[in-house]
Protein backbone atom coordinates (compact mmCIF):
# COMPACT_ATOMS: atom_id res chain seq x y z
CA UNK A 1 93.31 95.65 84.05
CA UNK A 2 89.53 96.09 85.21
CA UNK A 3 87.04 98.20 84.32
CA UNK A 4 85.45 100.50 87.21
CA UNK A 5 81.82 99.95 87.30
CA UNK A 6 78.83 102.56 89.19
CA UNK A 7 78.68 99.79 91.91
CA UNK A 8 82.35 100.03 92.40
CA UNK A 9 82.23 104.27 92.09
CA UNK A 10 79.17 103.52 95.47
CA UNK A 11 82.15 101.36 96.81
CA UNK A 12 84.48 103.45 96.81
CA UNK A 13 83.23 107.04 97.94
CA UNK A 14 82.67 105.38 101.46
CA UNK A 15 86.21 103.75 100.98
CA UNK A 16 88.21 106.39 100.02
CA UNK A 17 85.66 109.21 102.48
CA UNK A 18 86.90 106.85 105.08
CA UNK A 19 90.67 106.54 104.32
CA UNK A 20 90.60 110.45 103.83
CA UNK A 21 91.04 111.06 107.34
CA UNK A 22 88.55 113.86 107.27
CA UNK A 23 89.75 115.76 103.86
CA UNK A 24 90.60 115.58 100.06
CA UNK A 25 86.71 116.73 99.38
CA UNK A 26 83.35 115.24 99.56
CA UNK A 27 83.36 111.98 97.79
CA UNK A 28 79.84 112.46 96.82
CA UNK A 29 80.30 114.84 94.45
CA UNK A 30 83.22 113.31 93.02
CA UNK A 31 81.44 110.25 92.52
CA UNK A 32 78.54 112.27 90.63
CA UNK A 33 81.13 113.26 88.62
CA UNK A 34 82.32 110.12 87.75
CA UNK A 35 79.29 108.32 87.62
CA UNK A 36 77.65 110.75 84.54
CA UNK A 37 81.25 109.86 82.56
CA UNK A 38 79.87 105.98 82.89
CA UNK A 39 76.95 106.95 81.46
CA UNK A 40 78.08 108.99 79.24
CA UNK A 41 79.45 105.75 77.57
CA UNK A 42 83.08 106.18 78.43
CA UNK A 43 85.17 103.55 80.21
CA UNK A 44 87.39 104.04 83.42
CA UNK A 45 90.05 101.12 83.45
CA UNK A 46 92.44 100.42 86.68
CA UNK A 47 95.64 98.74 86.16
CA UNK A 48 98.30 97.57 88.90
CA UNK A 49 101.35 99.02 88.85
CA UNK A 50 103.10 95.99 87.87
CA UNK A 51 101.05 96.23 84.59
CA UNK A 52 102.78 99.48 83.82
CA UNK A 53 104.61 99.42 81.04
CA UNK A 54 108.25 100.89 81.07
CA UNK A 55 107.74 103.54 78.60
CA UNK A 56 105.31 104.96 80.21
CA UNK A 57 104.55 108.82 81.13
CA UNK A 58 102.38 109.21 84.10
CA UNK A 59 101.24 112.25 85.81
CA UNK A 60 99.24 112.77 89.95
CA UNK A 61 95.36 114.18 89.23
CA UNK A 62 93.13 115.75 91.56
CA UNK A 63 91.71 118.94 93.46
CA UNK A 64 93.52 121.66 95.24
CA UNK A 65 92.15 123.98 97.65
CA UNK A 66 89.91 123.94 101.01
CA UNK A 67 87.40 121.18 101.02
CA UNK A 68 85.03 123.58 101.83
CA UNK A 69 85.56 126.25 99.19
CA UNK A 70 85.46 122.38 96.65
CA UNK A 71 82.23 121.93 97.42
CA UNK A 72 80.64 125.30 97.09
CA UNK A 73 82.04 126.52 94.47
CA UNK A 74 80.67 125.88 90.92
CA UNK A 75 82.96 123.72 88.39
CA UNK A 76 83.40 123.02 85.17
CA UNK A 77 84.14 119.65 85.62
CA UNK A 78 87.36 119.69 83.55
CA UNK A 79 90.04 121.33 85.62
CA UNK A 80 92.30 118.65 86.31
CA UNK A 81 92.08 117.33 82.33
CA UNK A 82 92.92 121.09 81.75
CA UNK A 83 95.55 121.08 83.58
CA UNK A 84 96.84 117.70 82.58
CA UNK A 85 96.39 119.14 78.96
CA UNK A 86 98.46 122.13 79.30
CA UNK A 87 101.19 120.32 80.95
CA UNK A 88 101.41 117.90 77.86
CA UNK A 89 101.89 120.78 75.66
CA UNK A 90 105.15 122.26 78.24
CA UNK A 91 106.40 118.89 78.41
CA UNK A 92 106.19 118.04 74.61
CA UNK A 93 104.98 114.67 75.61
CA UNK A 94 101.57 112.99 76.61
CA UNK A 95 100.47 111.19 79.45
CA UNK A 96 100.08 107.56 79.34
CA UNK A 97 99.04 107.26 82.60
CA UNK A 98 96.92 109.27 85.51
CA UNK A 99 97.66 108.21 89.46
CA UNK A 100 95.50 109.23 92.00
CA UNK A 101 97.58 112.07 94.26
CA UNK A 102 95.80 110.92 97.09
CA UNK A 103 93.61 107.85 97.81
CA UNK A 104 90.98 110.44 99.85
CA UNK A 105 88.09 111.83 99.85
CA UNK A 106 86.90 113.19 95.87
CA UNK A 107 90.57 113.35 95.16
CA UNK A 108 90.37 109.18 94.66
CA UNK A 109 87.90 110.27 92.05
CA UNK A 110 89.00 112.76 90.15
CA UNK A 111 91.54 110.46 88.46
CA UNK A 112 88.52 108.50 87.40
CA UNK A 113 86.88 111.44 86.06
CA UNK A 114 90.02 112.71 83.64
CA UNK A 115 91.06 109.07 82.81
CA UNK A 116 87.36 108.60 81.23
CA UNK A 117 87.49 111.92 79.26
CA UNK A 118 91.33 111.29 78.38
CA UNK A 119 90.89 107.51 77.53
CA UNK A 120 93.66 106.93 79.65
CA UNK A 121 93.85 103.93 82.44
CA UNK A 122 93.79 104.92 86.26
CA UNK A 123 97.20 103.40 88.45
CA UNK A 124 95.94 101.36 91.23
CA UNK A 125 97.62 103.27 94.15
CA UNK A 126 98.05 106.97 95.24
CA UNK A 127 101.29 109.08 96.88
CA UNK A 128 99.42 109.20 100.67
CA UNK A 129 97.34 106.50 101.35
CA UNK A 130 95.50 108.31 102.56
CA UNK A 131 94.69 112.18 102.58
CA UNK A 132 97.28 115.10 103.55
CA UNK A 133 96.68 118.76 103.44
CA UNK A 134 99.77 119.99 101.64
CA UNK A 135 101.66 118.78 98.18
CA UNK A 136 104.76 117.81 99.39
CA UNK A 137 103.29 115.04 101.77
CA UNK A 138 103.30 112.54 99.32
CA UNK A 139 105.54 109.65 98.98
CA UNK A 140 106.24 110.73 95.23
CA UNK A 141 108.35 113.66 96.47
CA UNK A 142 109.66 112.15 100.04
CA UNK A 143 111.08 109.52 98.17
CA UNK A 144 112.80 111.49 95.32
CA UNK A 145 110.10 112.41 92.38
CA UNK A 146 110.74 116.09 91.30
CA UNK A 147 107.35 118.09 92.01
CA UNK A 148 107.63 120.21 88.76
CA UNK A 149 107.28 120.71 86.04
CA UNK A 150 103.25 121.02 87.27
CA UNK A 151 100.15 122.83 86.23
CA UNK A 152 96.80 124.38 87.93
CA UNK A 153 93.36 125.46 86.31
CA UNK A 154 90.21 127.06 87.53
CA UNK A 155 87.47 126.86 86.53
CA UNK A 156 87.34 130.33 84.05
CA UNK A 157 89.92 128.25 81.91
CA UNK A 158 92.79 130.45 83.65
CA UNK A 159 96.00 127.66 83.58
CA UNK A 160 99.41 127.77 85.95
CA UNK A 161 102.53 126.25 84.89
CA UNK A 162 105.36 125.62 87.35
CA UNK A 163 108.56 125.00 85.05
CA UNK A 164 111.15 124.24 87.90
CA UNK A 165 110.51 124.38 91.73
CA UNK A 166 112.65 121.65 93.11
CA UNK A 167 111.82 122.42 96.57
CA UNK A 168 108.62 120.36 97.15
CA UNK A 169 107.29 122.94 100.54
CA UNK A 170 108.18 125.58 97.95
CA UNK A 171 105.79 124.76 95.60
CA UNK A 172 103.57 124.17 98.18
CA UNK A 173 103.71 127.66 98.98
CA UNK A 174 103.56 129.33 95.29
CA UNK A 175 101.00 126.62 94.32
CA UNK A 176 98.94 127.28 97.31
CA UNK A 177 99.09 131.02 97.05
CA UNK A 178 98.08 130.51 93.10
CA UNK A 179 95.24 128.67 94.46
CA UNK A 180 93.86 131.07 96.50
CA UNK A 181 94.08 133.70 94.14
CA UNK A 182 91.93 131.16 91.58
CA UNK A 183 89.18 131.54 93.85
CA UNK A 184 90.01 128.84 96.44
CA UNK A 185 89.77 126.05 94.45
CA UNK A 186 92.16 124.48 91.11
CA UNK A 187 92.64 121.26 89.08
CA UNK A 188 96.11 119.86 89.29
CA UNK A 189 98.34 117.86 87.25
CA UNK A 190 101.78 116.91 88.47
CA UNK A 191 104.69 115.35 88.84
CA UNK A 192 105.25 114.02 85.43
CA UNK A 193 106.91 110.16 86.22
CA UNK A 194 108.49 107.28 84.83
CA UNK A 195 106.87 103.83 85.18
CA UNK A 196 110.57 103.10 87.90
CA UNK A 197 109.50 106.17 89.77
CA UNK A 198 105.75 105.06 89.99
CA UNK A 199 106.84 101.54 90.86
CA UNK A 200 109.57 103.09 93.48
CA UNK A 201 107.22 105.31 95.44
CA UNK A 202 103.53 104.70 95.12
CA UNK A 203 101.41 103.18 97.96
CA UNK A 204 99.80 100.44 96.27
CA UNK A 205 96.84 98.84 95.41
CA UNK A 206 95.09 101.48 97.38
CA UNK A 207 91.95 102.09 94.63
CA UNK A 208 91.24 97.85 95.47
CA UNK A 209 91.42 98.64 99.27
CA UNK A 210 88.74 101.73 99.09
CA UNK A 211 86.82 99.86 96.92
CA UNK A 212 86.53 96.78 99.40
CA UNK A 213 86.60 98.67 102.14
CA UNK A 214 83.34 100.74 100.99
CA UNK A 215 81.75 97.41 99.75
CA UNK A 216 82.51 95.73 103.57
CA UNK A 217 80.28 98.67 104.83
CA UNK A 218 77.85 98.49 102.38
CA UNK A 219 77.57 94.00 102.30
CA UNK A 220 76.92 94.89 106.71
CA UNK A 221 74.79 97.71 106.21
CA UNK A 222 72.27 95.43 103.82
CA UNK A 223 72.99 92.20 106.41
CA UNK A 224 72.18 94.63 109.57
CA UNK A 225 75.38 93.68 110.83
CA UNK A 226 77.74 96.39 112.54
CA UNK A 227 79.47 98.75 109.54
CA UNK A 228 81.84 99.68 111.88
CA UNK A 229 82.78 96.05 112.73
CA UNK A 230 82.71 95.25 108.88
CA UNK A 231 85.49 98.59 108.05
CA UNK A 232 87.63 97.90 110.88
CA UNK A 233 88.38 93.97 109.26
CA UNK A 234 89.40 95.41 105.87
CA UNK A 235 91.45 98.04 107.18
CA UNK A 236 93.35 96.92 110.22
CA UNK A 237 92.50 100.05 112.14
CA UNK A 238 90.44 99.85 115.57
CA UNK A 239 87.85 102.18 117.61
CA UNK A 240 88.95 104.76 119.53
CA UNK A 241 86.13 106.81 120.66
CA UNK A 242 82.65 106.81 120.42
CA UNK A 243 80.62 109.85 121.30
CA UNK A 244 78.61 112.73 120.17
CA UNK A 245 79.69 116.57 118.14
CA UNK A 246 79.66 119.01 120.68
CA UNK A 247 81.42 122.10 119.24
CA UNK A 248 82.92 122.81 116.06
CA UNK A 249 85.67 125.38 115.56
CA UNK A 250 86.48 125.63 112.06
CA UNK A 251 87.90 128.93 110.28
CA UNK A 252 89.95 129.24 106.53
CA UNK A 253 93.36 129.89 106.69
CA UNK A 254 95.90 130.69 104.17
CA UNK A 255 93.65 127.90 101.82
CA UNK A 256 93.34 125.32 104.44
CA UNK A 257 90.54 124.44 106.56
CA UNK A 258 91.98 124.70 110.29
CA UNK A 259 89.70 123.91 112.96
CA UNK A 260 89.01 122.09 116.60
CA UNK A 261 86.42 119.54 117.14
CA UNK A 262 84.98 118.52 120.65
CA UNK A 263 82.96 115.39 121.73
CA UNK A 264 81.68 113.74 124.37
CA UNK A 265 81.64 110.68 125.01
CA UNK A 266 78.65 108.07 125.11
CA UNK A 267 78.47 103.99 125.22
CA UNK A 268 81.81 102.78 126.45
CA UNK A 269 83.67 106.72 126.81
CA UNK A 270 80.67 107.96 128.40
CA UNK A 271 81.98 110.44 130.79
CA UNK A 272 85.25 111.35 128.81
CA UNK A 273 85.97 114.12 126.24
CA UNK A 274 87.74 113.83 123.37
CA UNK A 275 89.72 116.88 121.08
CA UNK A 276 90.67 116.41 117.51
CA UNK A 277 92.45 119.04 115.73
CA UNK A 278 92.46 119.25 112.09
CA UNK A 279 93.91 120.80 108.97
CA UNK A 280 91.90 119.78 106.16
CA UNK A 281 92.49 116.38 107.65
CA UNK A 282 92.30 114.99 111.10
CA UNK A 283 95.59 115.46 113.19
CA UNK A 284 95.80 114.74 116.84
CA UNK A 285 92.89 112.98 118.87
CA UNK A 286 93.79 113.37 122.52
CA UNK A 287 91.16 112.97 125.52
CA UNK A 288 90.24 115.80 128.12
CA UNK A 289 93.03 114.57 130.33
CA UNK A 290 95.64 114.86 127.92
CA UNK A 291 96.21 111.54 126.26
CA UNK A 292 97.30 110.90 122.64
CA UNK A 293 94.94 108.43 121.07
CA UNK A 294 96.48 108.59 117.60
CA UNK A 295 98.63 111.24 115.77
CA UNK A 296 99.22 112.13 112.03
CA UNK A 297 100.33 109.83 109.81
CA UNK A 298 98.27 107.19 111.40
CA UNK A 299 94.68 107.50 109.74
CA UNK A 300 92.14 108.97 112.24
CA UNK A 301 88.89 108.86 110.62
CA UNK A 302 85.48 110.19 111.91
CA UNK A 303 82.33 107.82 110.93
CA UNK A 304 78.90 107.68 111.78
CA UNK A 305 77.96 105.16 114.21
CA UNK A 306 74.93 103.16 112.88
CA UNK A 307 76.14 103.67 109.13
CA UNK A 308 79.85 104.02 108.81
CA UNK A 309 79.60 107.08 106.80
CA UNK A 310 82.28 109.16 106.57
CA UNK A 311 82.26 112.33 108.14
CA UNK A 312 84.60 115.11 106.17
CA UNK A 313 85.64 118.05 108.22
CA UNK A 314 83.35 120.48 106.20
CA UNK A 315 80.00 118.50 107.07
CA UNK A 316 81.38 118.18 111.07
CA UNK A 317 78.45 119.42 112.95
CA UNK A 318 76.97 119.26 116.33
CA UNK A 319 75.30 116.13 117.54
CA UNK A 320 76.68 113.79 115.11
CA UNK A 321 76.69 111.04 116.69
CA UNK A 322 79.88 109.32 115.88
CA UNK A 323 83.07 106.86 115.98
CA UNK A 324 86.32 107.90 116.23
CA UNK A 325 88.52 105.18 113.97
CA UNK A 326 92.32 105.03 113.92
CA UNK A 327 94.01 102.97 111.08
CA UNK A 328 97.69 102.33 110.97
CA UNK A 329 99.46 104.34 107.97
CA UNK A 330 100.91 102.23 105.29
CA UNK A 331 104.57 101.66 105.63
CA UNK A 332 105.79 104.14 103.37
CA UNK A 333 104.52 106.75 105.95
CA UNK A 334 106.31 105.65 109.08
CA UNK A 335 110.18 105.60 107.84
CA UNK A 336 112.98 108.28 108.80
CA UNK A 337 112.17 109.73 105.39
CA UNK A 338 108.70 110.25 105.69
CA UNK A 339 108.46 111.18 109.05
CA UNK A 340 109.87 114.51 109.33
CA UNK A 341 107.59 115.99 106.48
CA UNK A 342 104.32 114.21 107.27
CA UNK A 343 104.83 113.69 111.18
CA UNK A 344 103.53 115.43 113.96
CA UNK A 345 106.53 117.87 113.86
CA UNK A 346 105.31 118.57 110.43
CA UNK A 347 102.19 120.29 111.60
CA UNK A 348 103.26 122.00 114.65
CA UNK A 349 103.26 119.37 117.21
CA UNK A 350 106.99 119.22 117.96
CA UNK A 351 106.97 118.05 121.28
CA UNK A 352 104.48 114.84 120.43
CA UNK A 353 106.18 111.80 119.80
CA UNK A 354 105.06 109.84 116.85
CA UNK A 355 103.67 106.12 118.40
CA UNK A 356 102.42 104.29 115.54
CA UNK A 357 99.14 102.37 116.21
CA UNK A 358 99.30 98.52 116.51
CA UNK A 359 98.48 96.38 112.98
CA UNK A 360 99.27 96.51 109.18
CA UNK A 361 97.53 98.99 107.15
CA UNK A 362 94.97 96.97 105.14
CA UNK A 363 95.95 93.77 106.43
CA UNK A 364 91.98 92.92 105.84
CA UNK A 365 92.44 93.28 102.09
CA UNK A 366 95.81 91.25 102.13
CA UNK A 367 93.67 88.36 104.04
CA UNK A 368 90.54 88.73 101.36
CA UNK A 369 93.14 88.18 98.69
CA UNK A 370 94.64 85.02 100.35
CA UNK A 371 91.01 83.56 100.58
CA UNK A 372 90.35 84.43 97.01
């Protein structure tokens, strides 16, 4: 067990803004959030999940809704602890536990945020490993977990409880369409799990890789050494494009952020084009002349090119001047199980074949251990 400090919070917005592939919300704010509990005087302690013990009762955290609505729209700050709250009093039971639902974007901080007001510890690890736009894309419910019972807030105090959906899309669907009629935007809490199910399904030791992958950028950025350079060693990923924001088409969908994003290239791509389409999170990078760079569930991730700072789909704009970065997904991502809910067939891409980059998905955090 380790206590989070404000150094690791810096750490890990640019980790987990990274790792979010484009969605799960602006970090920043998240990390505001988070930050103020710290200084508040409240703790926010991390455990592995071998540390879990086997009585435990441990519920997924985080944000629903369109990154874009997130970010604009005013919060209490409470939502998720809301909803965690109410789903104590369905279950009879309380949490001992909170797990992050997904390592991305504010979503890898709004665990932090409930586990300081609840005085409960934080699971190191998430159900993605990543960010994916839709609740059933999470290894907690590929590999068995039942979604429900699960509960929503907003931020008027309004609360949601699912009893029984056992269909994971299906509560996708009635969650989502809950969501949007909550303004856009919700706290979650859900599935309720056993320490075997947490152990059985979570990506691990994800909250240590954001963390060290944010303080790699951070350790090059003060040393005026390449950022890019310094998050390509922790992760394992590797550049696929660098160029410059040329158009933007982004539009709100049935609660999702859909949208196309053009660039052209400069440095070594200079002269080629590059598409990414995205869905909260980025999808499909192909070039001008057809060819698949990376596809979902391999990470693509869009940083800028001097800094390394992530750039979420709701701050894409023209002229960024950025690098396109593909990481390999974690394991868990890539099996016959996984594949057909969080593969490009998943998100309308039927006839694209699923060629999973080269490398281990934070191999650069399994070598920093070794040395250690």
């Amino acid at each position: 067990m380790w206590n989070v400090t404000e150094a690791a919070l810096e750490a890990l917005a640019i980790g987990a803004g990274i790792l979010g592939t484009g969605g799960g919300g602006n970090p920043y704010i998240g990390k505001l959030e988070a930050r103020q509990q710290l200084r508040m005087g409240r703790a926010i302690q991390v455990v592995s999940v071998d540390e879990v013990p086997d009585d435990a009762l441990i519920t997924g955290v985080g944000g629903m809704g369109a990154p874009i609505v997130s970010n604009e729209r005013v919060h209490r700050g409470d939502e998720p602890l809301a909803a965690m709250r109410a789903l104590e009093r369905h279950l009879g039971r309380q949490f001992t536990h909170v797990i992050p639902g997904e390592i991305g974007g504010s979503n890898s901080m709004t665990p932090m945020v409930v586990a300081a007001q609840a005085g409960l510890p934080v699971i190191d690890g998430d159900g993605m490993g990543r960010a994916f736009p839709e609740l059933q894309m999470d290894t907690f419910t590929i590999y068995g977990v039942t979604p429900t019972p699960g509960a929503l807030a907003d931020p008027r105090g309004h609360l949601a409880i699912f009893d029984k959906v056992s269909d994971p899309a299906a509560f996708e669907r009635y969650a989502r369409a809950v969501t949007i009629q909550m303004g856009g935007s919700t706290g979650y809490a859900f599935p309720p799990m056993t320490s075997e199910e947490v152990r059985r399904t979570t990506v691990r030791d994800t909250v240590t890789l954001a963390i060290a992958l944010g303080e790699a950028v951070l350790r090059a950025r003060a040393g005026h050494v390449n950022p890019v350079d310094a998050a390509l060693r922790v992760t394992g990923g590797q550049r696929l494009f660098h160029g410059q924001i040329v158009d933007v088409e982004r539009r709100l969908v049935g609660g999702f952020a859909r949208g196309v994003l053009q660039l052209d290239g400069s440095g070594p791509d200079a002269g080629a084009t590059l598409r990414i389409d995205f869905q909260n999170e980025n999808l499909i990078a192909r070039t001008g002349d057809g060819e698949i760079l990376a596809v979902v569930p391999d990470l693509i991730c869009i940083v800028d090119q001097d800094t390394a700072e992530p750039v979420t789909t709701e701050i894409l704009r023209y002229g960024l001047r950025v690098v396109v970065v593909g990481i390999p997904a974690p394991a868990m991502l890539k099996t016959p199980e996984a594949l057909p809910v969080i593969g490009p067939a998943a998100f309308g891409y039927p006839d694209v074949p699923f060629h999973p980059l080269p490398g281990v998905y934070g191999s650069g955090l399994a070598k920093r251990a070794a040395a250690v």
